[in-house]
Protein backbone atom coordinates (compact mmCIF):
# COMPACT_ATOMS: atom_id res chain seq x y z
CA UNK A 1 111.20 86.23 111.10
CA UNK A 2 111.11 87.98 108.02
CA UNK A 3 108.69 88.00 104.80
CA UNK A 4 109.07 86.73 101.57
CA UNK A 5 107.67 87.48 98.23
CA UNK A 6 104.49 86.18 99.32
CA UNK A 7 103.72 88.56 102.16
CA UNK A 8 103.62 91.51 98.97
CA UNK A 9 100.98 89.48 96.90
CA UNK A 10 99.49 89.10 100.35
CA UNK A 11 99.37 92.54 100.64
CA UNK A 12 98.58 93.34 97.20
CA UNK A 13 95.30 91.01 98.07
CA UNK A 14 94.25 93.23 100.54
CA UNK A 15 94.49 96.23 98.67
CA UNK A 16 91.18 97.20 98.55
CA UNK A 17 90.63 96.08 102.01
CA UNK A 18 92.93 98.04 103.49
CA UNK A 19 91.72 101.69 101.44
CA UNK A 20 88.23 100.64 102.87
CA UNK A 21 89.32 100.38 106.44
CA UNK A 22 91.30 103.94 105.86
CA UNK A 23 88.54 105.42 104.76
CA UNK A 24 85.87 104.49 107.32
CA UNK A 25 84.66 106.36 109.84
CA UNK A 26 87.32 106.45 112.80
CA UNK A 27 86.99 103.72 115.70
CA UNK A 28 83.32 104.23 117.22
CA UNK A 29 83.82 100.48 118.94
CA UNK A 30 86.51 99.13 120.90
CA UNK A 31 88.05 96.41 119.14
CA UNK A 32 86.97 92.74 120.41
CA UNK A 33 88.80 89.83 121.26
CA UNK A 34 89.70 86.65 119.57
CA UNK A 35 85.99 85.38 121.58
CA UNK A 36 84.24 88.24 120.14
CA UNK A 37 84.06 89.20 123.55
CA UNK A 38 85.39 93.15 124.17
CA UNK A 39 88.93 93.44 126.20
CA UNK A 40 88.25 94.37 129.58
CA UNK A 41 91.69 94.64 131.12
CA UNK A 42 94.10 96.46 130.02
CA UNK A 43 97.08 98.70 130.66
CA UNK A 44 94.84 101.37 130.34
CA UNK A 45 92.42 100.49 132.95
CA UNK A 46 94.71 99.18 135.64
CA UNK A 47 95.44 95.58 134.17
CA UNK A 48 99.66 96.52 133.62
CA UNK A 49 102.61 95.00 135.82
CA UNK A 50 101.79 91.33 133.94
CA UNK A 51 98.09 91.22 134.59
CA UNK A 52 95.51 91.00 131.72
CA UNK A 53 96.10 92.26 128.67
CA UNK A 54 98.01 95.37 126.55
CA UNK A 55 96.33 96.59 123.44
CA UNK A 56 99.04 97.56 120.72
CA UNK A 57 98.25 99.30 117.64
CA UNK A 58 100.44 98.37 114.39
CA UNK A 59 99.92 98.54 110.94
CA UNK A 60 98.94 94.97 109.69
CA UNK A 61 99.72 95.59 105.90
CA UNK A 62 103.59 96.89 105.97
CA UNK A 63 106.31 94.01 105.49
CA UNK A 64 109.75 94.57 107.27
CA UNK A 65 107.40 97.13 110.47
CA UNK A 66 104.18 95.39 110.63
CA UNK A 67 102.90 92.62 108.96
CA UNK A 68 99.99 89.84 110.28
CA UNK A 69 100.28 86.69 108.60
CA UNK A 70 97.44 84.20 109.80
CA UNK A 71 98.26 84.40 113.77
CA UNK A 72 102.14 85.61 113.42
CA UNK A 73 102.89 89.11 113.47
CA UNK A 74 106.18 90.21 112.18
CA UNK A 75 108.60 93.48 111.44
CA UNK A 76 110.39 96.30 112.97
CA UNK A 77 107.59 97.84 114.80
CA UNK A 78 106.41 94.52 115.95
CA UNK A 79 109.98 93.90 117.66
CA UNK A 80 109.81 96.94 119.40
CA UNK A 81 106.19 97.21 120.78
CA UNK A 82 106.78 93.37 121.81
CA UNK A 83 110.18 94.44 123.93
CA UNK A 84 108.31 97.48 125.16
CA UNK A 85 105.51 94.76 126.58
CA UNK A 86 108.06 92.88 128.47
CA UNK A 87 110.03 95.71 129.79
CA UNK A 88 106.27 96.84 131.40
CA UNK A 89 106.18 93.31 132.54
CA UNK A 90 104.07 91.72 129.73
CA UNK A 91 104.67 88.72 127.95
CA UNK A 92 104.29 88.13 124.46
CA UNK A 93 101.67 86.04 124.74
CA UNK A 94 99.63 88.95 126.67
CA UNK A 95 99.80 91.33 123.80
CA UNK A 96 96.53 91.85 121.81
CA UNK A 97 97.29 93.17 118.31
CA UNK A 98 95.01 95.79 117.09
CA UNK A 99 94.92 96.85 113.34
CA UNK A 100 96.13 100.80 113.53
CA UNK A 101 95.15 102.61 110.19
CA UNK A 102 97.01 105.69 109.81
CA UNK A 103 93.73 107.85 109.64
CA UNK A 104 92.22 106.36 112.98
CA UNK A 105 95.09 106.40 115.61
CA UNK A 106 94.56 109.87 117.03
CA UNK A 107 90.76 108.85 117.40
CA UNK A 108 92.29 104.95 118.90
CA UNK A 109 94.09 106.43 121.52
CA UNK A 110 91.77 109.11 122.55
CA UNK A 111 89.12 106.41 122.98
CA UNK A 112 91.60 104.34 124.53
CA UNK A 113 90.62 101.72 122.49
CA UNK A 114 94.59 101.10 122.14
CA UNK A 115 97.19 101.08 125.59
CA UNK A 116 99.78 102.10 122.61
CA UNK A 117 100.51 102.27 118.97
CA UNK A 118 103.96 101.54 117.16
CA UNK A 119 103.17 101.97 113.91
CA UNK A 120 105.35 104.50 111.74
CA UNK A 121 103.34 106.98 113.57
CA UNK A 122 105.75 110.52 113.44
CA UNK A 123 105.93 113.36 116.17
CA UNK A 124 104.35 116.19 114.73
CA UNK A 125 103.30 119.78 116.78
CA UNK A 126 99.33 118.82 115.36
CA UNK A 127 99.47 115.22 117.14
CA UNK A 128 101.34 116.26 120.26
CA UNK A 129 98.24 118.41 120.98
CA UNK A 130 95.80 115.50 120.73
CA UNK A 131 97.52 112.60 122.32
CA UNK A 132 100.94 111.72 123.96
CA UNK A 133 104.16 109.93 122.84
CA UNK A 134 107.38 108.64 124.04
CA UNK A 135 110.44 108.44 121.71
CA UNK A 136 111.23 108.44 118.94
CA UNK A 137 112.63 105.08 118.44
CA UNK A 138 113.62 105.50 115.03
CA UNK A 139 114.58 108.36 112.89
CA UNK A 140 113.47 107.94 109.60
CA UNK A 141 114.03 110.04 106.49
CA UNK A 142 112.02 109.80 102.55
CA UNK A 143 114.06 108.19 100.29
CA UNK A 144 114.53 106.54 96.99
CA UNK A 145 114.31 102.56 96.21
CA UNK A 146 115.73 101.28 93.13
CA UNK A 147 116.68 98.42 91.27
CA UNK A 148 120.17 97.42 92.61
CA UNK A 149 121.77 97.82 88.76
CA UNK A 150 120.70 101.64 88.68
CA UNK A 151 122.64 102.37 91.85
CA UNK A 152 125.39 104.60 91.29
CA UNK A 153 123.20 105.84 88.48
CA UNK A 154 120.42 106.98 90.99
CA UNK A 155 121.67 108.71 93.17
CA UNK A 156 118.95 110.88 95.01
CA UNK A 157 115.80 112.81 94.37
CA UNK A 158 117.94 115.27 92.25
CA UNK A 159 118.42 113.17 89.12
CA UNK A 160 115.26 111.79 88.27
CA UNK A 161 113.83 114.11 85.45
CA UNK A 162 112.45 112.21 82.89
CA UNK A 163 112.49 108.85 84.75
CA UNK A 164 108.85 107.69 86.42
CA UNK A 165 108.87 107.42 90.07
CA UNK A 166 106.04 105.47 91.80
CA UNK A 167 103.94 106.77 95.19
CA UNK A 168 100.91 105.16 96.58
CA UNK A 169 97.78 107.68 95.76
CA UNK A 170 97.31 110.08 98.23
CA UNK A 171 100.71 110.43 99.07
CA UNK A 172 102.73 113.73 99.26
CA UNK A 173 106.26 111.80 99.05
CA UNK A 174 106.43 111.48 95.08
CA UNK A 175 104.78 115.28 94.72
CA UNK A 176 107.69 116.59 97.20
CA UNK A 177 110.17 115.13 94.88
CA UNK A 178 108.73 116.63 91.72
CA UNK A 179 108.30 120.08 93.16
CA UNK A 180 111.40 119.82 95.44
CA UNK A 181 114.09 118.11 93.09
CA UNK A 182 113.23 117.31 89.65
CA UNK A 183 110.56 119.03 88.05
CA UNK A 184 110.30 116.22 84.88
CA UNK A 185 109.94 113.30 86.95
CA UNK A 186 107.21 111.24 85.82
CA UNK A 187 104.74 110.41 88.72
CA UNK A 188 102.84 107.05 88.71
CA UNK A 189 100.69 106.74 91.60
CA UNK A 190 99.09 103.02 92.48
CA UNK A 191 97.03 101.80 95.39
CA UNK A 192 99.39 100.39 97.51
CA UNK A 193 103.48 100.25 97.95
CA UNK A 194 103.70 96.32 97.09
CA UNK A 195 102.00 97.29 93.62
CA UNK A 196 105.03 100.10 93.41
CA UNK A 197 107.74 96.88 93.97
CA UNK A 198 106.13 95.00 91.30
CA UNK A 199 106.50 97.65 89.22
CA UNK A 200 109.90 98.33 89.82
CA UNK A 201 110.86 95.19 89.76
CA UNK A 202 109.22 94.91 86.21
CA UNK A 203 110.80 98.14 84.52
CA UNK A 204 107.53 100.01 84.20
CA UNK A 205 109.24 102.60 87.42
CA UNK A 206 112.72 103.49 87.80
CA UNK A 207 112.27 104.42 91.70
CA UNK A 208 109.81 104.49 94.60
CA UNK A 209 109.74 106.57 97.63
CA UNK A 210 108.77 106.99 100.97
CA UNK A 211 110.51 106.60 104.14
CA UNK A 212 113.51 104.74 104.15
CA UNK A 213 113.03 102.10 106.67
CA UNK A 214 109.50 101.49 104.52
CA UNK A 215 111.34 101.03 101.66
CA UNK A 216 114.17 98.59 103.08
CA UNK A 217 110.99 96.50 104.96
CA UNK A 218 109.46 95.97 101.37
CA UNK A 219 112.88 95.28 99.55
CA UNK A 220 113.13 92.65 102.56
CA UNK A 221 110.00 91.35 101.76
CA UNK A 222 110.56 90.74 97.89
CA UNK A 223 113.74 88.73 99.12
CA UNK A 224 114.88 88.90 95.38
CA UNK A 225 118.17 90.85 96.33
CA UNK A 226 117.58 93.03 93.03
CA UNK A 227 116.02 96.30 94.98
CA UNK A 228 118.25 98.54 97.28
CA UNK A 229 117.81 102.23 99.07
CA UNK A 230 119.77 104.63 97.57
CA UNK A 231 120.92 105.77 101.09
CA UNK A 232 120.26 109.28 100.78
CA UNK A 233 117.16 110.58 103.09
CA UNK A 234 116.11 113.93 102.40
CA UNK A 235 113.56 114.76 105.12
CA UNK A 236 112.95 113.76 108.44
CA UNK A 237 110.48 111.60 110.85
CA UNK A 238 110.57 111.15 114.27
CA UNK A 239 108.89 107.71 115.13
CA UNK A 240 107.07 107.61 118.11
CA UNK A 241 105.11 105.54 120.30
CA UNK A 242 101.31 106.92 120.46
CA UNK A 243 99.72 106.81 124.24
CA UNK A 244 96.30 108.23 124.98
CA UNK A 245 96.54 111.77 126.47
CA UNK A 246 97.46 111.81 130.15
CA UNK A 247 98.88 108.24 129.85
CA UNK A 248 100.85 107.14 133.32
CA UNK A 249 102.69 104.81 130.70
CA UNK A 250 105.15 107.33 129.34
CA UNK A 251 108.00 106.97 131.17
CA UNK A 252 108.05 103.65 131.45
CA UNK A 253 107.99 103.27 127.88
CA UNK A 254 110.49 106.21 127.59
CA UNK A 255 112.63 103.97 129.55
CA UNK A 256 111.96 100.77 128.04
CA UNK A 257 112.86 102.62 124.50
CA UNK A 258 116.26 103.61 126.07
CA UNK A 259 117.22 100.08 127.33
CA UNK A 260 116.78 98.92 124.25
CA UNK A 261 118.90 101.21 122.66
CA UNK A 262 121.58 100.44 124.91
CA UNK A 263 121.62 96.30 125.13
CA UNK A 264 121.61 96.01 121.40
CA UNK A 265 118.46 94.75 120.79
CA UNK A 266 117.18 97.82 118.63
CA UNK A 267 120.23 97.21 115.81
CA UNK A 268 119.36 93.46 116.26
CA UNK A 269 115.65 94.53 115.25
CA UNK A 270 116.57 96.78 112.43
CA UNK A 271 119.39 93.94 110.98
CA UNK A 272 116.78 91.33 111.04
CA UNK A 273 113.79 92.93 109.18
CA UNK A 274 115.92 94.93 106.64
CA UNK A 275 118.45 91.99 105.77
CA UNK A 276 119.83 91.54 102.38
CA UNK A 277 118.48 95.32 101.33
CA UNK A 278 122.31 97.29 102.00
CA UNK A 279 119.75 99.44 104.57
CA UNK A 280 121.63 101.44 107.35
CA UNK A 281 119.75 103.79 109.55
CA UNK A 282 120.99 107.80 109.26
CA UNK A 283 123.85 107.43 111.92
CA UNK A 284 123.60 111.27 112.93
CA UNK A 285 120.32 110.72 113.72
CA UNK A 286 120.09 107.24 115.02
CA UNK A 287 119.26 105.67 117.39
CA UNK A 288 117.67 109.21 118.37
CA UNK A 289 117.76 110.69 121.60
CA UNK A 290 114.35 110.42 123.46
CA UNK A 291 112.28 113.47 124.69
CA UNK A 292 111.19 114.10 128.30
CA UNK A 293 107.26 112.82 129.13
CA UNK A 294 105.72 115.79 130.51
């Protein structure tokens, strides 16, 4: 099910919330339950094949990859943890959803205070020496969103001198484009991406950027049909699924990645959260060929 307009003032909302929750100290508790009560069983702890519970880390606060609305959890990411779960035998009703802030999920899965987290979280050499993954699932490259009457206009990072491109604060993405491509481009820099929309969609920006499949999730979510990706990635991120170092669970979810690839389900995933945005995955690089666990 995808968002709508109202999941970005949602998000807007929780703004502040969310920079408060990035900046805190990383997970010194274990998250509780829905009873207040702490999770007991888990994959982690010997509750898999369909008994207990599995912990899964997503981001709550990114329409189109992973979005909580009340008791409904939505997106990309979502889709993928949630066919992950079953393929170990889970059902979706077994899943326990835990908030994954991208600061905190090294420190989340070396507590094992997560079984997993799907959450736009890339390979890197720094976080393959901390935790484990399996993947990538997705391939996803920075690009360019724009208001569909500037395409053909906007082409790419190259031609944006003198035009104001919007970044959340803290981001490198915008910076990378100004020292990288065009040198003029104006930077705006705002708390949060669904600020960036409304600011596209209002004329104060002429692009935003990030990575692509970001981008298409929030054009989903405004629904308006006015904002498109240029098409035209210009880095590369290898999505993968974060497991707590030494997890048994790798190649099961290595496994489970690959049989989704190959029964359709993945393009089915990436259709239904990115509809109405003209987004189509890098096709050299997707769906991406998954790395042996060690």
């Amino acid at each position: 099910m995808k968002t709508t307009r109202a999941a970005l003032a949602a998000v807007a909302a929780m703004g502040a919330l969310t920079l408060a929750a990035c900046t805190a100290e990383p997970g010194a508790e274990e998250p509780e339950g829905d009873d207040g009560a702490t999770t007991t069983e888990s994959a982690t702890d010997g509750g898999g094949g369909g008994e207990g519970s599995i912990r899964i880390g997503i981001k709550f606060d990114q329409p189109g990859l992973g979005y909580q609305d009340g008791n409904e959890y939505t997106g990309f990411d979502v889709d993928v943890a949630t066919y992950i779960a079953e393929q170990l035998g889970y059902t979706a009703d077994q899943i326990e959803w835990v908030e994954s802030p991208s600061p905190q999920r090294e420190t989340m899965l070396q507590n094992e205070q997560v079984d997993m987290i799907v959450a736009t979280y890339s390979i890197t050499d720094e976080r393959d020496e901390v935790v484990d993954f399996a993947g990538p699932y997705f391939v996803a490259g920075q690009d360019l969103l724009i208001r569909s009457d500037d395409a053909g206009t906007i082409t790419g990072p190259d031609v944006l001198d003198g035009r104001n491109l919007c970044s959340v604060s803290g981001s490198t993405s915008a910076a990378r484009v100004k020292e990288d491509f065009s040198p003029d481009t104006q930077l705006v820099e705002l708390n949060g991406y669904s600020e960036c929309i409304q600011y596209l969609a209002g004329g104060q920006v002429d692009a935003v950027t990030t990575d692509d499949i970001i981008l298409a999730g929030l054009a989903a979510a405004d629904g308006s049909g006015e904002l498109q990706v240029v098409g035209n990635p210009f880095s590369e991120e290898n999505y993968g699924v974060g497991l707590p170092p030494g997890s048994e669970m790798c190649q099961d979810v290595t496994d489970a990645i690959n049989a989704m690839f190959d029964d359709g389900s993945w393009e089915q995933f990436i259709s239904a959260n990115t509809e109405g945005t003209g987004f189509s995955p890098n096709a050299e690089l997707n769906p991406p060929e998954t790395r042996e666990c060690a």
